[in-house]
C-alpha atoms as a PDB file:
ATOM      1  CA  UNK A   1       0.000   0.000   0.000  1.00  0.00           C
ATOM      2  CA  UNK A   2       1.546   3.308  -1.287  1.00  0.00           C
ATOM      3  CA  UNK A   3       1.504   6.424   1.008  1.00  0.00           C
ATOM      4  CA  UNK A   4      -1.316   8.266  -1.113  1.00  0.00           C
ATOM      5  CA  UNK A   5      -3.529   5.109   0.070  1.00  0.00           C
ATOM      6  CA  UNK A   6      -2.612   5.396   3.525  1.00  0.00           C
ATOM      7  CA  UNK A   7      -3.346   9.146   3.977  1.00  0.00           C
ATOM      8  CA  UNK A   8      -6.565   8.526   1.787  1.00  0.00           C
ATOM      9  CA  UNK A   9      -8.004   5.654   4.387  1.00  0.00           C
ATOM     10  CA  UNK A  10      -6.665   7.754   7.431  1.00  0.00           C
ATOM     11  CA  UNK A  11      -8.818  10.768   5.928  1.00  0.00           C
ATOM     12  CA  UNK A  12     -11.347   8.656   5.449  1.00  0.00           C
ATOM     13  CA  UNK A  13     -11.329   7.520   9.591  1.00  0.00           C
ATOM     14  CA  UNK A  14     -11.141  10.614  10.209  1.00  0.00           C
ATOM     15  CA  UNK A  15     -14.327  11.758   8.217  1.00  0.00           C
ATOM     16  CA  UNK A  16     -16.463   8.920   9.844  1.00  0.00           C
ATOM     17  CA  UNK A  17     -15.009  10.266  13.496  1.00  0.00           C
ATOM     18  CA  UNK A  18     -16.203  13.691  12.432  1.00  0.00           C
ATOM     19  CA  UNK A  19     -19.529  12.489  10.979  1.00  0.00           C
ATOM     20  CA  UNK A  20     -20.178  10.200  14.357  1.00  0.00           C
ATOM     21  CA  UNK A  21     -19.114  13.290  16.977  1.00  0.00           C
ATOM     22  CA  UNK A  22     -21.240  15.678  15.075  1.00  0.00           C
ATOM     23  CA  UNK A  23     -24.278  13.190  14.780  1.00  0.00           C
ATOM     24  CA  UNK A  24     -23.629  12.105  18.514  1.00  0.00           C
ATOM     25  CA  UNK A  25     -23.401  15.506  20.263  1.00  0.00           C
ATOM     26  CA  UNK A  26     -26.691  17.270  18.427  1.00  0.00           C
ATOM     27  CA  UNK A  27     -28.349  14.273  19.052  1.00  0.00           C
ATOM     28  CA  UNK A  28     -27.706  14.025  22.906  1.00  0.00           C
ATOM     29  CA  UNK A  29     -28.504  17.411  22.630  1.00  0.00           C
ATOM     30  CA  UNK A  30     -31.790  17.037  20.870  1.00  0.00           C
ATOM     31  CA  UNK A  31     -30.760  20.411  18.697  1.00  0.00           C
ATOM     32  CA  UNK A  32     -33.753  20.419  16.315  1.00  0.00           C
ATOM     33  CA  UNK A  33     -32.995  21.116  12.827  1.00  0.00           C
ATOM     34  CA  UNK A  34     -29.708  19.659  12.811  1.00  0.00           C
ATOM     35  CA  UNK A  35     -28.168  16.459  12.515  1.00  0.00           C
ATOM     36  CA  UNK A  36     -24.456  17.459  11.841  1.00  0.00           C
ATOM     37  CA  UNK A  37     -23.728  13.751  10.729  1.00  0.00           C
ATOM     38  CA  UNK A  38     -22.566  14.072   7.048  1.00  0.00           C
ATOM     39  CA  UNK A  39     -20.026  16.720   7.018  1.00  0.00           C
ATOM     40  CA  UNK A  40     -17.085  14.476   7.253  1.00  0.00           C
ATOM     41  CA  UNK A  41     -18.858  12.491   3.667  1.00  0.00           C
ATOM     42  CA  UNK A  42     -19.426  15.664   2.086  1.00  0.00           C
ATOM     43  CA  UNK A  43     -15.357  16.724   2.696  1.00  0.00           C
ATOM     44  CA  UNK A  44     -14.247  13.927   1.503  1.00  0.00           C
ATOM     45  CA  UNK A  45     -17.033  13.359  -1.370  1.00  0.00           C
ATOM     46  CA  UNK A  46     -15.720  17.103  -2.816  1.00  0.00           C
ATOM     47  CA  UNK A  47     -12.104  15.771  -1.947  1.00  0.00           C
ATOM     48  CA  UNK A  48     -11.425  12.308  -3.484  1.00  0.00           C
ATOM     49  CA  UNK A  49     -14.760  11.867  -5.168  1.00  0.00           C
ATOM     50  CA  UNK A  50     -18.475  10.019  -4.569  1.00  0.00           C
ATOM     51  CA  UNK A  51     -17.112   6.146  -4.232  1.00  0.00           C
ATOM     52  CA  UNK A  52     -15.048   7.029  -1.124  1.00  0.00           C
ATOM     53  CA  UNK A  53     -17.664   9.398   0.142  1.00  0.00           C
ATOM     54  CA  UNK A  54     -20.043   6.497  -0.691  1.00  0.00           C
ATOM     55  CA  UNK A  55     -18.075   4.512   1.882  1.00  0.00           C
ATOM     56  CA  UNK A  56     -17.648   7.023   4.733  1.00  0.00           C
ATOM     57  CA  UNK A  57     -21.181   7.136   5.241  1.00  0.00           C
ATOM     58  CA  UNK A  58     -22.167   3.713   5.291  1.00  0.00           C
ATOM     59  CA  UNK A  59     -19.528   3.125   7.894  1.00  0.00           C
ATOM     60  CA  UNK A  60     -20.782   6.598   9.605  1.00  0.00           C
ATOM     61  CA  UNK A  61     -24.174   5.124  10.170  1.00  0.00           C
ATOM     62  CA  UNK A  62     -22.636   1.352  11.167  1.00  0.00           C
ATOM     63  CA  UNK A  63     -20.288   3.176  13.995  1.00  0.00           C
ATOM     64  CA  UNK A  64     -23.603   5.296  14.783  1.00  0.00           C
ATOM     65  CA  UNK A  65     -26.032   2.028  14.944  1.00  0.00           C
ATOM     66  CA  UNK A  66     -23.091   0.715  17.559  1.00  0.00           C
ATOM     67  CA  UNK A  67     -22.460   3.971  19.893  1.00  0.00           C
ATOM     68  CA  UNK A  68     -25.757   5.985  19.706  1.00  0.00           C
ATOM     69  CA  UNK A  69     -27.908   3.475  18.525  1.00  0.00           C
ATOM     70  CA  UNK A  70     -29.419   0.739  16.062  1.00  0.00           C
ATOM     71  CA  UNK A  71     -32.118   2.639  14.505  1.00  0.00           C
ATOM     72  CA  UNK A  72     -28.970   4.913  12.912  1.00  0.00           C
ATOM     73  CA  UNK A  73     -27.941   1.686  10.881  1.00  0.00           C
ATOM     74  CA  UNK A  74     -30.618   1.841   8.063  1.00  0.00           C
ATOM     75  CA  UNK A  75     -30.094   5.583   7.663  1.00  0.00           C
ATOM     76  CA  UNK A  76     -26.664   4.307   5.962  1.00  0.00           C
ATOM     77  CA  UNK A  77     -28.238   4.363   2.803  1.00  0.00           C
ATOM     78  CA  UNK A  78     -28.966   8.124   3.142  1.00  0.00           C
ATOM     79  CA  UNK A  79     -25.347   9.032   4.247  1.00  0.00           C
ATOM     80  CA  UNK A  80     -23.710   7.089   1.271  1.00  0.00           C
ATOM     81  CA  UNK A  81     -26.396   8.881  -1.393  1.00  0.00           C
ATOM     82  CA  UNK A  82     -25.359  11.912   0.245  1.00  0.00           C
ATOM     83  CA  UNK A  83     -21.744  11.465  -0.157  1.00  0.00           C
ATOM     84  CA  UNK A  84     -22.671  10.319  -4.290  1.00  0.00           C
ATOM     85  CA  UNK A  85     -24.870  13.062  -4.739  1.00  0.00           C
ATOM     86  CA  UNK A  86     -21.714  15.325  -3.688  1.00  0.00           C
ATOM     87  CA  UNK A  87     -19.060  13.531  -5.152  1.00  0.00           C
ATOM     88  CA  UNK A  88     -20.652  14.040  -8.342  1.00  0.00           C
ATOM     89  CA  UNK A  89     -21.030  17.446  -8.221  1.00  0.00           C
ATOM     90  CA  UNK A  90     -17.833  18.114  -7.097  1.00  0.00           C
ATOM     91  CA  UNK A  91     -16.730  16.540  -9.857  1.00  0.00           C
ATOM     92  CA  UNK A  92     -18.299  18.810 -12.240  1.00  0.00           C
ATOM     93  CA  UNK A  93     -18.508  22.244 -10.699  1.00  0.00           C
ATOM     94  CA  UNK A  94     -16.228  23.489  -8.326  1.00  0.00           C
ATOM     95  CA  UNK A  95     -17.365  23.486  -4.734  1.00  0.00           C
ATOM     96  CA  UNK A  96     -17.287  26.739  -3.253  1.00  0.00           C
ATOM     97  CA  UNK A  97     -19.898  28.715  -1.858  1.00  0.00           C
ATOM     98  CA  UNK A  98     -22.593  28.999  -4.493  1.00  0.00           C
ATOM     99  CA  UNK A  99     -22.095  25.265  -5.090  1.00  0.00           C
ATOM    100  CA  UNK A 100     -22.203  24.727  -1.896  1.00  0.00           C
ATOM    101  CA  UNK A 101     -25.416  25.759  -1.519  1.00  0.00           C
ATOM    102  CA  UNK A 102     -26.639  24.860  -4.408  1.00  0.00           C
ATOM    103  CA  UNK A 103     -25.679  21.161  -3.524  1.00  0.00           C
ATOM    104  CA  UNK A 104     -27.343  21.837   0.435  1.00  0.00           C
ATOM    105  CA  UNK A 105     -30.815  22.454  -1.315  1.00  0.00           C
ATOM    106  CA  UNK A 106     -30.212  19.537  -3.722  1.00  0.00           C
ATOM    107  CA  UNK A 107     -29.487  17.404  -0.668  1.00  0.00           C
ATOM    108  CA  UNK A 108     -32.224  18.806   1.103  1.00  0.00           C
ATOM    109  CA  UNK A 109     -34.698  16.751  -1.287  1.00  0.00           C
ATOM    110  CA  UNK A 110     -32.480  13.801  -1.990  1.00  0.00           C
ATOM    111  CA  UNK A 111     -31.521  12.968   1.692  1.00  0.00           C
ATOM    112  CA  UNK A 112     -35.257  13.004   2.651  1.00  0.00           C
ATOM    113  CA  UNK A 113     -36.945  10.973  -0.351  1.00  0.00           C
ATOM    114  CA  UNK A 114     -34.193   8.031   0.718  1.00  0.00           C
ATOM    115  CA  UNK A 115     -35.001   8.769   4.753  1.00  0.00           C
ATOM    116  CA  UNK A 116     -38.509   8.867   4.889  1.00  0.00           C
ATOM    117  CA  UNK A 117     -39.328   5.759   3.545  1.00  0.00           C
ATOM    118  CA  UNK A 118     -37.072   4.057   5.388  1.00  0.00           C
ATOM    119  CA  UNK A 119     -38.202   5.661   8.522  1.00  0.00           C
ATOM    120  CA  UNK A 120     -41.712   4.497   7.529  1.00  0.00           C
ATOM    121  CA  UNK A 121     -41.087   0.905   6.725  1.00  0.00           C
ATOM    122  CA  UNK A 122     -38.764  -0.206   9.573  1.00  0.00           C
ATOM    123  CA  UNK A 123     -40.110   2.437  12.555  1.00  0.00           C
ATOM    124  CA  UNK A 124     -43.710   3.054  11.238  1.00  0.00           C
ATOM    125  CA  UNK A 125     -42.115   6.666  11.063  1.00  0.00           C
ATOM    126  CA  UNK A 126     -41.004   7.553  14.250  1.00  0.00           C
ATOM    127  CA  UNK A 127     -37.332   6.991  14.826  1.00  0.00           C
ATOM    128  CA  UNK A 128     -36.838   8.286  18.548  1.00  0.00           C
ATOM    129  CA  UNK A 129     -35.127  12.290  17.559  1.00  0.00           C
ATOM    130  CA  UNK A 130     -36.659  15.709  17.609  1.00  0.00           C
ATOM    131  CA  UNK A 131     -38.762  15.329  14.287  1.00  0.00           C
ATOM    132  CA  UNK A 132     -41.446  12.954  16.155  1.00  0.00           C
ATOM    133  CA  UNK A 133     -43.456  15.706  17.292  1.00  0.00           C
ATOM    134  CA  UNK A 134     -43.577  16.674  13.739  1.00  0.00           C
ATOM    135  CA  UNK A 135     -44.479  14.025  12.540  1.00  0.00           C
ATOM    136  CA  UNK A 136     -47.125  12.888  15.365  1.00  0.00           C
ATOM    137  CA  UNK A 137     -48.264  16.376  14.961  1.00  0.00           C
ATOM    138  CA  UNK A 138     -49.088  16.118  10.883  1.00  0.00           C
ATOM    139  CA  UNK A 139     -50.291  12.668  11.431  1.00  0.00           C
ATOM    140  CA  UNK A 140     -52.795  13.624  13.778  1.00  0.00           C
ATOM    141  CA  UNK A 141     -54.030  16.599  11.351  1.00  0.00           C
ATOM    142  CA  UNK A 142     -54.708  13.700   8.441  1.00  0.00           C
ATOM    143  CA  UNK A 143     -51.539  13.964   6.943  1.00  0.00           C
ATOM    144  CA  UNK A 144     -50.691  10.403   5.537  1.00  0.00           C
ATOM    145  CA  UNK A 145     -47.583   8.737   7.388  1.00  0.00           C
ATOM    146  CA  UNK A 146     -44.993   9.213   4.153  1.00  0.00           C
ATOM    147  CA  UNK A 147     -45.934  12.845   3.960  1.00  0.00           C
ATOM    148  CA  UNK A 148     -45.910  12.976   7.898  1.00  0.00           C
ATOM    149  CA  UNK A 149     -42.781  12.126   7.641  1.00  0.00           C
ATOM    150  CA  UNK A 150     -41.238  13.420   4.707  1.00  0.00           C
ATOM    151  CA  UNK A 151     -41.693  17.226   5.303  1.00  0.00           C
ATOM    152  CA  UNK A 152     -40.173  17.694   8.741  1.00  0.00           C
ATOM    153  CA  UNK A 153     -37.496  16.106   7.436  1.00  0.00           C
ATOM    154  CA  UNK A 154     -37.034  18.672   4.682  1.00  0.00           C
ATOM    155  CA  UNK A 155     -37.112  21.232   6.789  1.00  0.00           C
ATOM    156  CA  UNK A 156     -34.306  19.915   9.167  1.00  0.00           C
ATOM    157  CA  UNK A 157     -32.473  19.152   6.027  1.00  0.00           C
ATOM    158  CA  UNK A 158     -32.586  22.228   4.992  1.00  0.00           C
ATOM    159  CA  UNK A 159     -31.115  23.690   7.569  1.00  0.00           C
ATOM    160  CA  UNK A 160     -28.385  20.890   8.506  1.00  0.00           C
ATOM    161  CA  UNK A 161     -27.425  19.909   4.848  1.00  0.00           C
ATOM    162  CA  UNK A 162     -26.864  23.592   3.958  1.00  0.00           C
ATOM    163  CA  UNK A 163     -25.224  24.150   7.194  1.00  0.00           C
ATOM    164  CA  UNK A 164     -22.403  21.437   6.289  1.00  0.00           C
ATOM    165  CA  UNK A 165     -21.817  21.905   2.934  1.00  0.00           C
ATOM    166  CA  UNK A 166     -21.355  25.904   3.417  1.00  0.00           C
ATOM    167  CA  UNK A 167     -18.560  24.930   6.229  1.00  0.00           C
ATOM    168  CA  UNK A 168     -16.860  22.292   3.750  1.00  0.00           C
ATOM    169  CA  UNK A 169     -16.884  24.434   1.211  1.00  0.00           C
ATOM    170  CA  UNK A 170     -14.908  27.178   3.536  1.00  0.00           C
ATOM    171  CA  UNK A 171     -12.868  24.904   5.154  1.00  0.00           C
ATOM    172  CA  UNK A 172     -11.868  23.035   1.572  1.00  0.00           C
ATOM    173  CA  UNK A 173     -11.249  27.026   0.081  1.00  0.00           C
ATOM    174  CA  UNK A 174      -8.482  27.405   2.647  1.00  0.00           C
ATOM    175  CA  UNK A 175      -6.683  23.875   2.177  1.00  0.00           C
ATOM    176  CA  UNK A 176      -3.457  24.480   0.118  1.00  0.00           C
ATOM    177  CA  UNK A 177      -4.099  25.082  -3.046  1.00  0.00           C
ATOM    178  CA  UNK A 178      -2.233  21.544  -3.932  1.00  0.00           C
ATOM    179  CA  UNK A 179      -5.090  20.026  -2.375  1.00  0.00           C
ATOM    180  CA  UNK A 180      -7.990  21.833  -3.755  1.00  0.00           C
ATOM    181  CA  UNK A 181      -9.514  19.803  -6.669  1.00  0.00           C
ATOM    182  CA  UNK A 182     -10.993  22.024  -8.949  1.00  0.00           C
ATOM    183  CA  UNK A 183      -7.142  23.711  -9.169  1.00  0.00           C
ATOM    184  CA  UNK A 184      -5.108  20.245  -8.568  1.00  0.00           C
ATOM    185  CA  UNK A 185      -7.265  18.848 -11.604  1.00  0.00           C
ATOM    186  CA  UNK A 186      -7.371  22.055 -14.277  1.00  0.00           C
ATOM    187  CA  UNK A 187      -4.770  24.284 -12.730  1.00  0.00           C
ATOM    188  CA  UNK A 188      -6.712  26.866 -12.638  1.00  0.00           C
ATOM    189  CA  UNK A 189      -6.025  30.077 -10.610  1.00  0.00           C
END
């Protein structure tokens, strides 16, 4: 194993260590609107592309399901499309602020259409976090359980997958430029 591999899988341990304090301290906090749980996938989906960023979160959500509990294990499936969803268009535009966004309202959508049906099928909905009285709340108005569930969890995502693509995109702007993909790839200035 070359040296580039090494510093690529210790990057990668280090994402899933960001991704599992972040997810682990807002939720023992119960901060609503947040989830802070894919920023270490989305810096290393705009680094080294969507596979690895692929991988990050599946193993985010299998260290979560261990330390902060099972019903985080399913929710693998959302961390790894977020980290594809990223990787991709990291790949094509270059990730700073405006993409950043950009990407944060994308994800917005995309994290919850994987979530919510997986939060219906294996918990009936309710997964034991903030967004229960949400969804209790539009279920008791009529709401049907999918849609119940679906828009509380845009609106957190909105807020949360904004939030950490914004501070990856800041935090990859002031990595040296060597580092930077759009200007390790093109050379651009």
């Amino acid at each position: 194993m070359d040296r580039r591999n090494i510093y690529l899988l210790a990057l990668c341990g280090l994402a899933v260590a960001l991704n599992v304090i972040g997810g682990t301290v807002v939720g023992a906090l119960n901060i609503p609107l947040l989830f802070l749980d894919t920023i270490g996938t989305i810096f290393v989906a705009v680094l080294y592309g969507p596979w690895w960023a692929f991988g990050v979160g599946l193993i985010t959500n299998l260290v979560l399901g261990v330390t902060a509990g099972p019903t985080n294990i399913p929710f693998g499936l959302v961390n790894g499309a977020v980290g594809l969803t990223v990787g991709f268009i990291a790949r094509r535009f270059q990730f700073r602020l405006v993409t950043a966004v950009i990407t944060g309202l994308i994800l917005s959508v995309v994290a919850p259409l994987i979530g919510s049906p997986i939060a219906v099928a294996v918990y009936g909905g309710l997964t034991g976090g903030p967004l229960d009285v949400f969804v209790l709340w539009l279920s008791q108005t009529g709401a049907r359980i999918f849609t119940a569930t679906f828009l509380p969890r845009i609106a957190s995502n909105l807020v949360d997958k904004i939030l950490c693509s914004v501070l990856v995109s800041l935090i990859v702007s002031q990595l040296p430029r060597s580092m930077q993909p759009w200007r390790s790839q093109s050379g651009a200035a």
